[in-house]
Protein backbone atom coordinates (compact mmCIF):
# COMPACT_ATOMS: atom_id res chain seq x y z
CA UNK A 1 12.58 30.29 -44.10
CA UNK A 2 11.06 32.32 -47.08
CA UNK A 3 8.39 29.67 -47.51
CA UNK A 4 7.27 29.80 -43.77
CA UNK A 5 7.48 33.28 -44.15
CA UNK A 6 5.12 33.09 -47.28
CA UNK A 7 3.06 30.09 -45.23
CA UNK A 8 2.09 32.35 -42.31
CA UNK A 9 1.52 35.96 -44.79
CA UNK A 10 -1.63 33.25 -46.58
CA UNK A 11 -2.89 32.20 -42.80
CA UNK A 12 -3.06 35.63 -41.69
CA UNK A 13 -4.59 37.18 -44.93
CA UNK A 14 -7.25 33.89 -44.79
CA UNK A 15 -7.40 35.47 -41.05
CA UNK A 16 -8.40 38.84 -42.53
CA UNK A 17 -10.66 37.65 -45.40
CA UNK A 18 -12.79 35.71 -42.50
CA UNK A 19 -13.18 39.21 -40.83
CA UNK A 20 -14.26 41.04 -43.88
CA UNK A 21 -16.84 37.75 -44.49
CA UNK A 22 -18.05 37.86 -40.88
CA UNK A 23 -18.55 42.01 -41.20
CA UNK A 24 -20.53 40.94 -43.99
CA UNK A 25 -22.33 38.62 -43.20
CA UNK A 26 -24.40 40.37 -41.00
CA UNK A 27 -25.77 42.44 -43.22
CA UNK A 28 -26.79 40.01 -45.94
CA UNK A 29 -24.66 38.06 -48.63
CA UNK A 30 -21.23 39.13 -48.84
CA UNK A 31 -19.57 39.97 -51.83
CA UNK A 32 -16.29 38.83 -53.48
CA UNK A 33 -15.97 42.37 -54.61
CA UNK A 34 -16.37 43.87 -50.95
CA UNK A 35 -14.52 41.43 -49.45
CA UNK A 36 -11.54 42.39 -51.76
CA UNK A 37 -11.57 46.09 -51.10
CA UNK A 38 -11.68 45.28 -47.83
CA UNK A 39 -9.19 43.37 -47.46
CA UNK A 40 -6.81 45.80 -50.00
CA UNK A 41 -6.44 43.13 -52.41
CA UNK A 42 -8.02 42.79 -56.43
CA UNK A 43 -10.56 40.40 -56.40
CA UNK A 44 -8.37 38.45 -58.42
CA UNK A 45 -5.51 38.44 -56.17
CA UNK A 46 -8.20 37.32 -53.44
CA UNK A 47 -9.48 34.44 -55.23
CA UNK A 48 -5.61 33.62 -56.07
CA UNK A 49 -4.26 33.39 -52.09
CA UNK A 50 -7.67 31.52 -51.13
CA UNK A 51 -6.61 29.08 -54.14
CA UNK A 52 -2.95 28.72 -52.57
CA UNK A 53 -4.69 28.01 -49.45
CA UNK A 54 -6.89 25.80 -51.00
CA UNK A 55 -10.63 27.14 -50.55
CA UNK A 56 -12.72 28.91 -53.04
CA UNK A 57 -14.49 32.17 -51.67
CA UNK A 58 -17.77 30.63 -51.44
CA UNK A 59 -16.48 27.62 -49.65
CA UNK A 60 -15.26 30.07 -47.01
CA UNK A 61 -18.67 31.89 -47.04
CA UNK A 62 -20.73 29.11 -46.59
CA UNK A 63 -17.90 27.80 -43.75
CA UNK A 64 -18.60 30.99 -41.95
CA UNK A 65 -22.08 31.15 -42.45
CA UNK A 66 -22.79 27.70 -40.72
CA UNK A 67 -20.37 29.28 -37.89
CA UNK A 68 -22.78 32.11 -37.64
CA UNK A 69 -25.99 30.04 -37.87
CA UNK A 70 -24.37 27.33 -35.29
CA UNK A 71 -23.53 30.57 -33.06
CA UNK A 72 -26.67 32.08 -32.90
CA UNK A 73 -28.74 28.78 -32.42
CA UNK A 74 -26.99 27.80 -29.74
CA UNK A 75 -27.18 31.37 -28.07
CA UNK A 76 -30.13 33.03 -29.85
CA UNK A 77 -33.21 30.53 -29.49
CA UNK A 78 -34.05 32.42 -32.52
CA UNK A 79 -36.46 30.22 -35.22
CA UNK A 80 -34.41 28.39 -37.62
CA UNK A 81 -35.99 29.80 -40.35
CA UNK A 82 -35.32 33.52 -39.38
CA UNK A 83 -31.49 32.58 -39.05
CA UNK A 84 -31.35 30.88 -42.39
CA UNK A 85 -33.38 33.99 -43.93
CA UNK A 86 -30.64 36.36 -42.08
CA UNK A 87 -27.55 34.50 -43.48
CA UNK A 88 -28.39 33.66 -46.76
C-alpha cells in the first residue's frame, strides 16, 4: 500500500513538473531552476523524483517540446522554422 501510495505521489509530481515545463515553454527555454521553484521542490530533489521515474529533465523538455511543436503544426499552419525558433 505505501509503495502505491509513493507510486502515484511520483506520477502526480511528473504531472506537475510537465505544467511548470509547458508554462515555460512558451516563453523560451525552461529552466531546471524555475521549474523547481515552481514546483516547491530543490532542484536536486527535482532531478531525484524524475530519476525514480526514470527521465532526466531534459528528456522531459524535449518530450514536451515536440508535443508543443506537433500541437501547433497541426493547428497553427505556422512555418516550421518559426515554431522550432519559438521552442528552442
Amino acid at each position: 500500500m505505501q509503495l502505491e501510495r509513493s507510486a502515484i505521489s511520483l506520477y502526480a509530481f511528473r504531472e506537475q513538473v510537465c505544467e511548470a515545463v509547458r508554462a515555460q515553454i512558451i516563453d523560451g527555454k525552461p529552466s531546471l531552476r524555475r521549474t523547481a521553484e515552481m514546483v516547491g521542490a530543490s532542484v536536486r530533489t527535482l532531478q531525484r523524483r524524475l530519476d525514480a521515474l526514470g527521465v532526466t529533465y531534459r528528456a522531459l523538455v524535449s518530450e514536451l517540446q515536440i508535443e508543443e511543436a506537433s500541437r501547433l503544426l497541426r493547428r497553427s499552419g505556422l512555418d516550421v522554422r518559426l515554431i522550432a525558433a519559438s521552442l528552442g
